[in-house]
PDB file of N, CA and C in Angstrom:
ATOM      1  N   UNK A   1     -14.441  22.341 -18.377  1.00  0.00           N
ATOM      2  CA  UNK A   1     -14.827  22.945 -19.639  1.00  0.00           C
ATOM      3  C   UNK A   1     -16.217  23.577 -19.500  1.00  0.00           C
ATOM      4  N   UNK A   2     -16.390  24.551 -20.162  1.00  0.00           N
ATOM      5  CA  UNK A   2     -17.638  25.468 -19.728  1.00  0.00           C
ATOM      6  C   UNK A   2     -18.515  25.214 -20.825  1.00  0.00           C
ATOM      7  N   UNK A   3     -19.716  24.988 -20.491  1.00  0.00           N
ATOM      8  CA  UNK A   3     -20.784  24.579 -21.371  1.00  0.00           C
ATOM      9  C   UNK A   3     -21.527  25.761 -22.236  1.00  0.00           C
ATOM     10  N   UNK A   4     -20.818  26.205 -23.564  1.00  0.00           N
ATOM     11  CA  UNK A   4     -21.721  27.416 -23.354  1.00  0.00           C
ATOM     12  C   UNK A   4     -22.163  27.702 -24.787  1.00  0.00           C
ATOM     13  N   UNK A   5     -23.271  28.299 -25.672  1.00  0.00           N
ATOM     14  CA  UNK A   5     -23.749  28.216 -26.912  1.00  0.00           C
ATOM     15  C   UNK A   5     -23.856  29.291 -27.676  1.00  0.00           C
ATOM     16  N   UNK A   6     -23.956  29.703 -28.739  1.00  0.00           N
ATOM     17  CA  UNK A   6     -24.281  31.029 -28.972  1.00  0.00           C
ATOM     18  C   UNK A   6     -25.469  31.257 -29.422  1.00  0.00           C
ATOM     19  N   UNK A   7     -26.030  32.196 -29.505  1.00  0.00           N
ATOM     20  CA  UNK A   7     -27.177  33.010 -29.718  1.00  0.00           C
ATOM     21  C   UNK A   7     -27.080  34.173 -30.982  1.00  0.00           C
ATOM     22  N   UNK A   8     -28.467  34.232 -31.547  1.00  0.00           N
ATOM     23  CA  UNK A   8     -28.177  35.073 -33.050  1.00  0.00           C
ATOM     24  C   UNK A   8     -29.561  35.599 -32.926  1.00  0.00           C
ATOM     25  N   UNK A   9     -29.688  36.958 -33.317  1.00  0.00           N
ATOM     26  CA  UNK A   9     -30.426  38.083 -33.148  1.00  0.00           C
ATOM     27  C   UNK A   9     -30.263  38.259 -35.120  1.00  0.00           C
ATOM     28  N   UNK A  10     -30.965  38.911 -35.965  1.00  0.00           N
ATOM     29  CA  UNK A  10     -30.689  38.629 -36.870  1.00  0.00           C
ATOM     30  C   UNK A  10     -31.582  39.694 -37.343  1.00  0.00           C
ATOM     31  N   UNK A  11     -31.318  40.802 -38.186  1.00  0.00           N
ATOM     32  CA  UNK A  11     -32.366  42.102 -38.813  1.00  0.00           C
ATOM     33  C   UNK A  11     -31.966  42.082 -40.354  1.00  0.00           C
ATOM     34  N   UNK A  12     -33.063  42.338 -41.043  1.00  0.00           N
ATOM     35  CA  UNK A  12     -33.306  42.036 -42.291  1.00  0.00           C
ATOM     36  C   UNK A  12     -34.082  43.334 -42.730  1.00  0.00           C
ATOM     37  N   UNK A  13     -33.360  44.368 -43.580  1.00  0.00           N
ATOM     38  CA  UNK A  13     -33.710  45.482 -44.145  1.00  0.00           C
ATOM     39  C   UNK A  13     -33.378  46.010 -45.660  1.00  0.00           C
ATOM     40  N   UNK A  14     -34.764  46.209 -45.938  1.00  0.00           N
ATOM     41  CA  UNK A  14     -34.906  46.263 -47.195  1.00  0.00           C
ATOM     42  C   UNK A  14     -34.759  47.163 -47.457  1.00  0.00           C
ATOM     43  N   UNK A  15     -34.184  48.031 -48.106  1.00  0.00           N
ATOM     44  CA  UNK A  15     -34.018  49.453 -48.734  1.00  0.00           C
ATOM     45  C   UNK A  15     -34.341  49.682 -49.954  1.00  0.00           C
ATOM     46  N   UNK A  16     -35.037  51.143 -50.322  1.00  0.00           N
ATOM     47  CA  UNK A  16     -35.367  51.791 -51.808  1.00  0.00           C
ATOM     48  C   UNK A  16     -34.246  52.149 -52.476  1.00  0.00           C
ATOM     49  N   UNK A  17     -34.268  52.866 -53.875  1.00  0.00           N
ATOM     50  CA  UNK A  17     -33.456  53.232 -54.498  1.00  0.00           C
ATOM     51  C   UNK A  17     -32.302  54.334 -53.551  1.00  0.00           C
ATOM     52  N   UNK A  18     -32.866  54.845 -52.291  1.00  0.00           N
ATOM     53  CA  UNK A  18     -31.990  56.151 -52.086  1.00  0.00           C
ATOM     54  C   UNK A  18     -31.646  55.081 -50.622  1.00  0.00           C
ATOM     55  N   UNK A  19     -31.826  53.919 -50.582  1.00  0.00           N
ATOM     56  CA  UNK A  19     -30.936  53.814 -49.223  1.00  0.00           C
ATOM     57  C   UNK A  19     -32.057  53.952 -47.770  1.00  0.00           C
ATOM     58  N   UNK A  20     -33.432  54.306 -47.911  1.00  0.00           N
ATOM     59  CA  UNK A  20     -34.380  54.211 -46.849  1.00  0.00           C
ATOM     60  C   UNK A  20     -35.091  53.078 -46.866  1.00  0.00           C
ATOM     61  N   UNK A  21     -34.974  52.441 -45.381  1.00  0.00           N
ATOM     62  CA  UNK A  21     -35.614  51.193 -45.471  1.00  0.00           C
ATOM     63  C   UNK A  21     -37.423  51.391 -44.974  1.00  0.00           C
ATOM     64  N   UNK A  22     -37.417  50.335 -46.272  1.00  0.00           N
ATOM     65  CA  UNK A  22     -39.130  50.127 -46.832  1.00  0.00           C
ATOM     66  C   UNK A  22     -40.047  49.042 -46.073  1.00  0.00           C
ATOM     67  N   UNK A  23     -38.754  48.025 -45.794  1.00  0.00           N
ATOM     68  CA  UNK A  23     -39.234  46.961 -44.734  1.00  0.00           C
ATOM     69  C   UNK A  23     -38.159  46.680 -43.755  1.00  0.00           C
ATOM     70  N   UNK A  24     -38.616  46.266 -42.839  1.00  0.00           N
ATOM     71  CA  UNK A  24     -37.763  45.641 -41.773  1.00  0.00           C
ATOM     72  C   UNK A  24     -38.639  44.049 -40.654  1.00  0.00           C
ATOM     73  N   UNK A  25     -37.708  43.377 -40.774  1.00  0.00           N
ATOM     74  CA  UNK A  25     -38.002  42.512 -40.062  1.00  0.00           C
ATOM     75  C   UNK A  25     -36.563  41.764 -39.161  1.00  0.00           C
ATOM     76  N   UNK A  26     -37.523  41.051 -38.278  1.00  0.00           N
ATOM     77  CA  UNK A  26     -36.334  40.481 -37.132  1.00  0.00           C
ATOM     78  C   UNK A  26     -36.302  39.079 -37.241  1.00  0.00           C
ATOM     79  N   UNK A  27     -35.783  37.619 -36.601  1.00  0.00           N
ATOM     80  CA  UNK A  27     -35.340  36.815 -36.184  1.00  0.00           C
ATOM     81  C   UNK A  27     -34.698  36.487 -35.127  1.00  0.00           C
ATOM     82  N   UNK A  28     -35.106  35.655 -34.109  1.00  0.00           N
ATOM     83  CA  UNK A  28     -34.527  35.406 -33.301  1.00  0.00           C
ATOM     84  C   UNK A  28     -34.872  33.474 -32.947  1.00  0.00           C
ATOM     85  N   UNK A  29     -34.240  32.643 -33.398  1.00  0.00           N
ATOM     86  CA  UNK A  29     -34.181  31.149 -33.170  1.00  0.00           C
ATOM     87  C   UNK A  29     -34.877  31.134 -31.559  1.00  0.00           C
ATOM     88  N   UNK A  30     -34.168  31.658 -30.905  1.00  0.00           N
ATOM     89  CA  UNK A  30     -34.269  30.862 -29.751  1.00  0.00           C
ATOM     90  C   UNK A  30     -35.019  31.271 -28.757  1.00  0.00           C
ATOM     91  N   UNK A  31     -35.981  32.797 -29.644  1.00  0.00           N
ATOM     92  CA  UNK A  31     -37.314  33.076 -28.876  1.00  0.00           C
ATOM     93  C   UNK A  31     -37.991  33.246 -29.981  1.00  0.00           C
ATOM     94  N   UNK A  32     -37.889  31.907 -30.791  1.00  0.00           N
ATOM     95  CA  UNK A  32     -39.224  31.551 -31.746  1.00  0.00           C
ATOM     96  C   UNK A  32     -39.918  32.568 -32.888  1.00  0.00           C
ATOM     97  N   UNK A  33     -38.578  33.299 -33.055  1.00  0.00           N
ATOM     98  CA  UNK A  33     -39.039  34.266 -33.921  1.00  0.00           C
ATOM     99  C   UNK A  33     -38.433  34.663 -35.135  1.00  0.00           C
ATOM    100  N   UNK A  34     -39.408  34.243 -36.466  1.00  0.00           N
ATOM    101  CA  UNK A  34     -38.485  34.240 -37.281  1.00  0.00           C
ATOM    102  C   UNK A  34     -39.305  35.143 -38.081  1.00  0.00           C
ATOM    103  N   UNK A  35     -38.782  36.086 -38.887  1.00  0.00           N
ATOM    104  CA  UNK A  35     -38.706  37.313 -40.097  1.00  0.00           C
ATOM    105  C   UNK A  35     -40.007  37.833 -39.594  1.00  0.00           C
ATOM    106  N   UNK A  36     -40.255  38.605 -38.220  1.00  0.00           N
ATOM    107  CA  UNK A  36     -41.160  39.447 -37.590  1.00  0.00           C
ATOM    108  C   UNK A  36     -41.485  40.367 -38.438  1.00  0.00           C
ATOM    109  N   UNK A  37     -42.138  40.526 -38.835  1.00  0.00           N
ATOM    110  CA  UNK A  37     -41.874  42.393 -39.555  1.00  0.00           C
ATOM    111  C   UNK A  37     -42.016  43.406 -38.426  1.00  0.00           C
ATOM    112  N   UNK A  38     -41.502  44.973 -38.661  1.00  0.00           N
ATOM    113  CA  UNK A  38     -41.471  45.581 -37.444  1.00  0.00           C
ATOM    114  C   UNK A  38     -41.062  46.953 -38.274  1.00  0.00           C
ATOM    115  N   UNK A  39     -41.628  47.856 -38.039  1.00  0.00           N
ATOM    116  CA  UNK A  39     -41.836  49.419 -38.037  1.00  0.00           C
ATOM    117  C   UNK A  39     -40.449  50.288 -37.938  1.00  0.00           C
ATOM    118  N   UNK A  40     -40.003  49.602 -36.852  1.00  0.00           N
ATOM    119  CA  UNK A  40     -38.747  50.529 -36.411  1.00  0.00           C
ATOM    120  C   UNK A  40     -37.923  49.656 -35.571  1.00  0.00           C
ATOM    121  N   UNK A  41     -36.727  49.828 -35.380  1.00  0.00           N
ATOM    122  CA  UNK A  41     -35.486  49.455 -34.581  1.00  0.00           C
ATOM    123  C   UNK A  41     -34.591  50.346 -33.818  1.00  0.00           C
ATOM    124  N   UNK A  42     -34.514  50.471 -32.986  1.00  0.00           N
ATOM    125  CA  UNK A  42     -33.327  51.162 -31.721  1.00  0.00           C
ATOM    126  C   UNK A  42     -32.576  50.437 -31.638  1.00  0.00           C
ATOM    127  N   UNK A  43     -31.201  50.480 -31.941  1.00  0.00           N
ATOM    128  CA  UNK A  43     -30.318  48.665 -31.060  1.00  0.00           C
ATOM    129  C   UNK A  43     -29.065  50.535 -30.825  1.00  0.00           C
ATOM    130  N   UNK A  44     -28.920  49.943 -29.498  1.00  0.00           N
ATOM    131  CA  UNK A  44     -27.874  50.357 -28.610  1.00  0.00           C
ATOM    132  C   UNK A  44     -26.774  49.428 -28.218  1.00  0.00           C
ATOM    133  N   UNK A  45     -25.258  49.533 -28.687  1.00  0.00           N
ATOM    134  CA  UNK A  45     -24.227  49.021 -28.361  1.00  0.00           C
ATOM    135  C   UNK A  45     -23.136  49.635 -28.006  1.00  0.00           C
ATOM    136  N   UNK A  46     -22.843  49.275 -27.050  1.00  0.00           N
ATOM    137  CA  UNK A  46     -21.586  49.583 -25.660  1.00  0.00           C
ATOM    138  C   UNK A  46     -20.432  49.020 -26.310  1.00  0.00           C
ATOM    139  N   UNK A  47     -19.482  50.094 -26.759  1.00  0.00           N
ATOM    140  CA  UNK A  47     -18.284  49.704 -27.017  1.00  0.00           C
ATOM    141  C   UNK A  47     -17.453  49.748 -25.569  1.00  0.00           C
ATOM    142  N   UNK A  48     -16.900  49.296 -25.188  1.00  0.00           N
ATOM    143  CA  UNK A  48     -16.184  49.256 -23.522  1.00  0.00           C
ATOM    144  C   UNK A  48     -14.840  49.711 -23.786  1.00  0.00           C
ATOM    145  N   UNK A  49     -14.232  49.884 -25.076  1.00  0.00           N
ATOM    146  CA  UNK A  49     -12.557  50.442 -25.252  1.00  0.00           C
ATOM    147  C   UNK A  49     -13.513  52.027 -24.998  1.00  0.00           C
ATOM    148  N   UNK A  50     -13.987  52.165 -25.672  1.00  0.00           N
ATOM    149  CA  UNK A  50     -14.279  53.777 -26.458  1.00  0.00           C
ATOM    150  C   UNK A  50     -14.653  54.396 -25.424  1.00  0.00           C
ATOM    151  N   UNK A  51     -15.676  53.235 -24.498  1.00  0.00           N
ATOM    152  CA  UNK A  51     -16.783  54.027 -23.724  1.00  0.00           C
ATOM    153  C   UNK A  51     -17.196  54.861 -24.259  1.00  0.00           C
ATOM    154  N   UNK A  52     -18.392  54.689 -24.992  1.00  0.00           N
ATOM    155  CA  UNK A  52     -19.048  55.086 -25.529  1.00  0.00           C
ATOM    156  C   UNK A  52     -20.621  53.651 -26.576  1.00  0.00           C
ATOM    157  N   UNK A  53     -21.570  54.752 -26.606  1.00  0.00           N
ATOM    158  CA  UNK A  53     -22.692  53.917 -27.421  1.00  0.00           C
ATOM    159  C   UNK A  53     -23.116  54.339 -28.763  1.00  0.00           C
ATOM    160  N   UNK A  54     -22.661  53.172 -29.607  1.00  0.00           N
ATOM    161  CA  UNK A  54     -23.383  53.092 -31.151  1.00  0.00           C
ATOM    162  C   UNK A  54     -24.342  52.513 -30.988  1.00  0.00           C
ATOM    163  N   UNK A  55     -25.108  53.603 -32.190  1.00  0.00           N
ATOM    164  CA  UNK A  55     -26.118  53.207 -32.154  1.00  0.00           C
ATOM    165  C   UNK A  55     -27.082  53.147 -33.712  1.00  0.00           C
ATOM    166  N   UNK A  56     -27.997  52.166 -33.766  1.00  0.00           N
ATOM    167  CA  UNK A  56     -28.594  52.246 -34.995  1.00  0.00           C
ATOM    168  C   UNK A  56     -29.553  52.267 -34.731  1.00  0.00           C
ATOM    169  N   UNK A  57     -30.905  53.551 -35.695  1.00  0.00           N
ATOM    170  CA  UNK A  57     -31.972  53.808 -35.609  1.00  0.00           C
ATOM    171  C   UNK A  57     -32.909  53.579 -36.631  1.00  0.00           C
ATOM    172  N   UNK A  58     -33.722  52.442 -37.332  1.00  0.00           N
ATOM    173  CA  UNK A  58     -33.821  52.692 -38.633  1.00  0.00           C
ATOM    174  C   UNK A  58     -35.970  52.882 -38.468  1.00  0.00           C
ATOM    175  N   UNK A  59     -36.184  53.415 -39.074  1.00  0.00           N
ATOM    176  CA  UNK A  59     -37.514  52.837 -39.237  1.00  0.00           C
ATOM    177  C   UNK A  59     -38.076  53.329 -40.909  1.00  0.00           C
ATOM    178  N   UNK A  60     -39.280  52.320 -40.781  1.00  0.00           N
ATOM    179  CA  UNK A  60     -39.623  52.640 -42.118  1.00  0.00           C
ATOM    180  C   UNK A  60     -40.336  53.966 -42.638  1.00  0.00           C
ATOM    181  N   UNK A  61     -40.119  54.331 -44.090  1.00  0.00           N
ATOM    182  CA  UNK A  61     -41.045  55.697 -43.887  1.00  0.00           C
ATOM    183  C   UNK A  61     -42.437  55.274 -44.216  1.00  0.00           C
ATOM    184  N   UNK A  62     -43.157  54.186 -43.885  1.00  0.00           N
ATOM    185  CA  UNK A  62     -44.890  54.157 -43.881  1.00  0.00           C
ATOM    186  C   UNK A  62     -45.059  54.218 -42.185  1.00  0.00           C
ATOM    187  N   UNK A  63     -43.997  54.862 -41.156  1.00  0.00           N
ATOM    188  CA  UNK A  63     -43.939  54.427 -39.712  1.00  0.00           C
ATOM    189  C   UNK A  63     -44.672  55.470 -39.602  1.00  0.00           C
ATOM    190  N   UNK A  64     -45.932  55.410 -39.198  1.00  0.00           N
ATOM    191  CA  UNK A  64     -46.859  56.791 -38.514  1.00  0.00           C
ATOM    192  C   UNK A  64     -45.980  57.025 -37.596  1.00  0.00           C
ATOM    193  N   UNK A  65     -46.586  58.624 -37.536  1.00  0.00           N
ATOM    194  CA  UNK A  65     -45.559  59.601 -36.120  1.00  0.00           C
ATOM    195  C   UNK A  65     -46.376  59.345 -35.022  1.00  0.00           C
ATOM    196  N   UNK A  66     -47.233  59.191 -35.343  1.00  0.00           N
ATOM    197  CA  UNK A  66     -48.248  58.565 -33.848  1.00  0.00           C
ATOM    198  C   UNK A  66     -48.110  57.488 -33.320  1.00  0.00           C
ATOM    199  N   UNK A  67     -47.491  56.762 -34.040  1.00  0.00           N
ATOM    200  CA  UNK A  67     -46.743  55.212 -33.538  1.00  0.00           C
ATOM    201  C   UNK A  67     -45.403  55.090 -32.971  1.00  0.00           C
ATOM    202  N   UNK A  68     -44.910  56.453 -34.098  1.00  0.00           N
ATOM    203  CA  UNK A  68     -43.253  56.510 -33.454  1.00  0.00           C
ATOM    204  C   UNK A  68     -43.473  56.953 -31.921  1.00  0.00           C
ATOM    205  N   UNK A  69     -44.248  58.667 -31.784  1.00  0.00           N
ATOM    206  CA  UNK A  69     -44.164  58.763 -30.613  1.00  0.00           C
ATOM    207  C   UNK A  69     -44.614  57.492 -29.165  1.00  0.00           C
ATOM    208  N   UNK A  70     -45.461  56.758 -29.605  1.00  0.00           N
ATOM    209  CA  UNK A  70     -45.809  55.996 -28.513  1.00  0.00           C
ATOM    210  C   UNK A  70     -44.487  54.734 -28.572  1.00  0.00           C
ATOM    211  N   UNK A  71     -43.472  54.201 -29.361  1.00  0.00           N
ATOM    212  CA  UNK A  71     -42.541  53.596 -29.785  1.00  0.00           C
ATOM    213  C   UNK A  71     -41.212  54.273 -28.793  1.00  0.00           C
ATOM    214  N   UNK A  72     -41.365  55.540 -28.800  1.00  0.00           N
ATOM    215  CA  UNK A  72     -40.667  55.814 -28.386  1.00  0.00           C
ATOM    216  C   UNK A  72     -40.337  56.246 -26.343  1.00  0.00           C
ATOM    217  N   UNK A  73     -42.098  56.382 -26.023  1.00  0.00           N
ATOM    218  CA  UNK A  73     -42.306  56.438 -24.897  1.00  0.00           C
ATOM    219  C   UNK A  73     -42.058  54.830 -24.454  1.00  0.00           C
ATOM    220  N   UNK A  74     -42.501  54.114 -24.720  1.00  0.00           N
ATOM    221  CA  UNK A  74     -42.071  52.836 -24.680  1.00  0.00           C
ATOM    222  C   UNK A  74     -41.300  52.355 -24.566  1.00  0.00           C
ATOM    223  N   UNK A  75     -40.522  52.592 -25.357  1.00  0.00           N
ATOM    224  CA  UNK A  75     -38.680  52.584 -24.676  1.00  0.00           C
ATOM    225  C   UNK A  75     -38.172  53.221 -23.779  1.00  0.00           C
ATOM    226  N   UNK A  76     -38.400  54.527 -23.775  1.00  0.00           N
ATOM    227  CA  UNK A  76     -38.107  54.970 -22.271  1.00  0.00           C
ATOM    228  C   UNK A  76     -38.740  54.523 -21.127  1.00  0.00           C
ATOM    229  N   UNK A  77     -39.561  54.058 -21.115  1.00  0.00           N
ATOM    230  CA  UNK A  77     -40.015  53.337 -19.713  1.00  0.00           C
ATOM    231  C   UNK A  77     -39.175  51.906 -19.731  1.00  0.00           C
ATOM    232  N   UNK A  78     -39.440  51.017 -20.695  1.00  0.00           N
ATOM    233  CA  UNK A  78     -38.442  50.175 -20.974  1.00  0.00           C
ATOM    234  C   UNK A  78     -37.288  50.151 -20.658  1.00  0.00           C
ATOM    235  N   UNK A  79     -36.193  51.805 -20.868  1.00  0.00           N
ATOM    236  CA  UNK A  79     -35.157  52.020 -20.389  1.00  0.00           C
ATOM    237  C   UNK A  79     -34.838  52.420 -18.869  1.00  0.00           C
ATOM    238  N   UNK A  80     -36.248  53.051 -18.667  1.00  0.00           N
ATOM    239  CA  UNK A  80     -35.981  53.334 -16.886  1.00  0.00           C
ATOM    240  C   UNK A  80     -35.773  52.048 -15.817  1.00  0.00           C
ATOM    241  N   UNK A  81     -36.903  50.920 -16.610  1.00  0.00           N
ATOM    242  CA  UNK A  81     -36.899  49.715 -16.356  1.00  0.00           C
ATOM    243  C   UNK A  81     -35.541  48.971 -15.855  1.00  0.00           C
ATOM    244  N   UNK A  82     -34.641  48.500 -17.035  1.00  0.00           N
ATOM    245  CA  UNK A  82     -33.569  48.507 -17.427  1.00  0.00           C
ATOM    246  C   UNK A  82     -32.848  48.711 -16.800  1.00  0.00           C
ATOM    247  N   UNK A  83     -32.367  50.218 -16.500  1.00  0.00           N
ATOM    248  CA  UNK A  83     -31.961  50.991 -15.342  1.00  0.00           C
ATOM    249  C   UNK A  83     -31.605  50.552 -14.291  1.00  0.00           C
ATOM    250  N   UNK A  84     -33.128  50.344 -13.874  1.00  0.00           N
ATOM    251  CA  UNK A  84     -33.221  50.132 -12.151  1.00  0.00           C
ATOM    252  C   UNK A  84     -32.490  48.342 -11.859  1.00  0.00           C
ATOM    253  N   UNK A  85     -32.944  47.857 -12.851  1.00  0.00           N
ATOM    254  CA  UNK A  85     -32.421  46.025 -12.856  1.00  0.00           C
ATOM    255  C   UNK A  85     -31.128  46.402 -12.896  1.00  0.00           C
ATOM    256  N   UNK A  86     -30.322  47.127 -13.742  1.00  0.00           N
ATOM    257  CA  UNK A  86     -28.651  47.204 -14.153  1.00  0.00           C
ATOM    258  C   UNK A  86     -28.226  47.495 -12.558  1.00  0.00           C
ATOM    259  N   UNK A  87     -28.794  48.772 -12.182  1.00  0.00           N
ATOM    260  CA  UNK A  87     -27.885  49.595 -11.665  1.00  0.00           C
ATOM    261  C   UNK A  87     -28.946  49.420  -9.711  1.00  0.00           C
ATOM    262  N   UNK A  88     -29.227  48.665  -9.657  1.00  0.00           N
ATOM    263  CA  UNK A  88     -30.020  49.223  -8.543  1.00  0.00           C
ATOM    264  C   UNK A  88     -30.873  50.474  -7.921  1.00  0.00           C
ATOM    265  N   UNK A  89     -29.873  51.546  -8.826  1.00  0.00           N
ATOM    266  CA  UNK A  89     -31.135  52.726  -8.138  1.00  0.00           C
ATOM    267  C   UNK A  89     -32.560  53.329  -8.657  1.00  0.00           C
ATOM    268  N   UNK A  90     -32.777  53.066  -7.318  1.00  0.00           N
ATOM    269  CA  UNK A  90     -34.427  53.257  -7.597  1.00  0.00           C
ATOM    270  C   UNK A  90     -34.347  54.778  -7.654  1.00  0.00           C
ATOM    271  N   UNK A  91     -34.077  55.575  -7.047  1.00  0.00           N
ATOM    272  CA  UNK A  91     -34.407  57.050  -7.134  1.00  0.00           C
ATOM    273  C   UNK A  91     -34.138  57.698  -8.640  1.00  0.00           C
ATOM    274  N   UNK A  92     -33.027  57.145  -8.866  1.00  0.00           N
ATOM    275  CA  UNK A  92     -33.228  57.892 -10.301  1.00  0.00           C
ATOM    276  C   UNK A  92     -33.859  57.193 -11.457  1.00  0.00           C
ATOM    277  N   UNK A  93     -33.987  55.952 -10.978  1.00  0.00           N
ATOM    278  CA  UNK A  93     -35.091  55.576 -11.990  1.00  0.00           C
ATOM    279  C   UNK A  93     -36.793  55.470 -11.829  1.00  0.00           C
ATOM    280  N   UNK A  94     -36.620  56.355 -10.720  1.00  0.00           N
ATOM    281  CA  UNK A  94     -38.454  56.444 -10.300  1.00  0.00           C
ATOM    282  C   UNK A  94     -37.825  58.121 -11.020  1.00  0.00           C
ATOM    283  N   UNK A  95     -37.074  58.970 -10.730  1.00  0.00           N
ATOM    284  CA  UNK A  95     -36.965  60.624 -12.113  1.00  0.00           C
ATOM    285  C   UNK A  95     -37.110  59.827 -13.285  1.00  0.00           C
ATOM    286  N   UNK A  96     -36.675  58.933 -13.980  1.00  0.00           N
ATOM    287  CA  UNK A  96     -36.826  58.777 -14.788  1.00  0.00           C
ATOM    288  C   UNK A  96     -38.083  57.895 -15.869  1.00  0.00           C
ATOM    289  N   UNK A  97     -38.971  57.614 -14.441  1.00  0.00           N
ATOM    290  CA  UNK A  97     -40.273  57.275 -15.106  1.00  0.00           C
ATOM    291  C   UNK A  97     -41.176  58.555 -15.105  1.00  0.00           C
ATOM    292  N   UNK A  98     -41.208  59.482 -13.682  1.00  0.00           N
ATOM    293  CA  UNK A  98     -41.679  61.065 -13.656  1.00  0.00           C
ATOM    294  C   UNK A  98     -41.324  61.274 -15.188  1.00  0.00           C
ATOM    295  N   UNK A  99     -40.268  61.747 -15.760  1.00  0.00           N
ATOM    296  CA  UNK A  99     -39.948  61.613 -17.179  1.00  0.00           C
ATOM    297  C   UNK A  99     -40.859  61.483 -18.185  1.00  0.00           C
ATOM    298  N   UNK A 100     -40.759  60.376 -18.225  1.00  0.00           N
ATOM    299  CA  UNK A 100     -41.813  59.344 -19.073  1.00  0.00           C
ATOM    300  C   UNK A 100     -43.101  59.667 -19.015  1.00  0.00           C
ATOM    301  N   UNK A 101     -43.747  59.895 -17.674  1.00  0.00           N
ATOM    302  CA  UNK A 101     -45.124  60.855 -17.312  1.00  0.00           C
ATOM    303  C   UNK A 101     -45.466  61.920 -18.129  1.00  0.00           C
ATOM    304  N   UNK A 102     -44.682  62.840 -17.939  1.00  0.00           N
ATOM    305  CA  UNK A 102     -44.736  64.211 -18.567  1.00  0.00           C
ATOM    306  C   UNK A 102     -44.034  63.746 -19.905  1.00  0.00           C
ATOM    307  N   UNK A 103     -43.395  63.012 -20.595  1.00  0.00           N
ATOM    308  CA  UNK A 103     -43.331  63.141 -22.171  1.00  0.00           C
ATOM    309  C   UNK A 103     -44.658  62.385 -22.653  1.00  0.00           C
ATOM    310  N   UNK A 104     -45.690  61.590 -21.958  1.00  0.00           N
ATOM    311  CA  UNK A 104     -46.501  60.854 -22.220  1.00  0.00           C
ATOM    312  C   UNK A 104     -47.245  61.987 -22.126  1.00  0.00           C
ATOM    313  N   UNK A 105     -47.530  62.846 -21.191  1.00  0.00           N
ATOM    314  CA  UNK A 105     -48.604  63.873 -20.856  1.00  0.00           C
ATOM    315  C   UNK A 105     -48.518  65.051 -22.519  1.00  0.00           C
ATOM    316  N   UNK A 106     -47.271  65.576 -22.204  1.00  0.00           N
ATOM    317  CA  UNK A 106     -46.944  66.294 -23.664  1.00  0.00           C
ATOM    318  C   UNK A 106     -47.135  65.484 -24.574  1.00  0.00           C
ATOM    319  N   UNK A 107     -47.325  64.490 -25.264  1.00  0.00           N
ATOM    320  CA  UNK A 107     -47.909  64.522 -26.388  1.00  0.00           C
ATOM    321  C   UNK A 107     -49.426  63.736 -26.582  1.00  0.00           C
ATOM    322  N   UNK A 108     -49.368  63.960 -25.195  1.00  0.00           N
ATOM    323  CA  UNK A 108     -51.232  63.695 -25.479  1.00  0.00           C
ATOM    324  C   UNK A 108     -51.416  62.120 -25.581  1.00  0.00           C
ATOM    325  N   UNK A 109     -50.416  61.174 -24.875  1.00  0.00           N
ATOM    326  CA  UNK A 109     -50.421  60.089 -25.196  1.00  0.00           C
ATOM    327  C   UNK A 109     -51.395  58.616 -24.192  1.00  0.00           C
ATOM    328  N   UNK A 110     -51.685  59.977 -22.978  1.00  0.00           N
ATOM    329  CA  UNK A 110     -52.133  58.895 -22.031  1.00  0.00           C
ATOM    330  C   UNK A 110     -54.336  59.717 -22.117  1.00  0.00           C
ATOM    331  N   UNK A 111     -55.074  58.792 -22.130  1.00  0.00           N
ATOM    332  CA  UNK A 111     -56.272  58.883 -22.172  1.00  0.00           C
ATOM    333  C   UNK A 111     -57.288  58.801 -20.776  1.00  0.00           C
TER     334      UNK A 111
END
């Protein structure tokens, strides 16, 4: 018999009269984290019939664009990261930090 438990990820979004969320926060039990508040969310999910990825993007509208953009460079390095652990290759995930360079360079993000 296989010993095995589940796990719960848990997002909590508050929405205004038209349906835009005003707050957002996270939970997670079992990395000690309960009703985080947080700016914005990316969650990417792999349907494996469809092949294909849903996806939900929400953030709040007090989310500075100067936060989004660095939010968002962040994840792409995050994702090149990712990448290279999933899939082993380094070559296209060293293009895909070059990437990350020059979208960091274009918006003026590195000092």
């Amino acid at each position: 018999m296989s010993d095995t438990r589940n796990s719960e990820i848990r997002f909590n979004i508050e929405l205004d009269e038209n349906r835009v969320p005003e707050k957002l926060s996270w939970s997670a039990q079992d990395g000690g984290v309960e009703a985080e508040e947080a700016k914005a969310i990316m969650l990417s999910i792999w349907d494996s019939r469809a092949k294909e990825t849903m996806r939900i993007d929400l953030w709040t509208k007090d989310m500075p664009v100067d936060e989004m953009k660095i939010f968002f460079h962040q994840t792409l390095v995050a994702m090149s990261d990712t990448f290279r652990r999933a899939t082993d290759d380094e070559k296209m995930s060293d293009t895909m930090k070059d990437f990350c360079d020059y979208f960091a360079e274009k918006l003026e993000l590195t000092k």
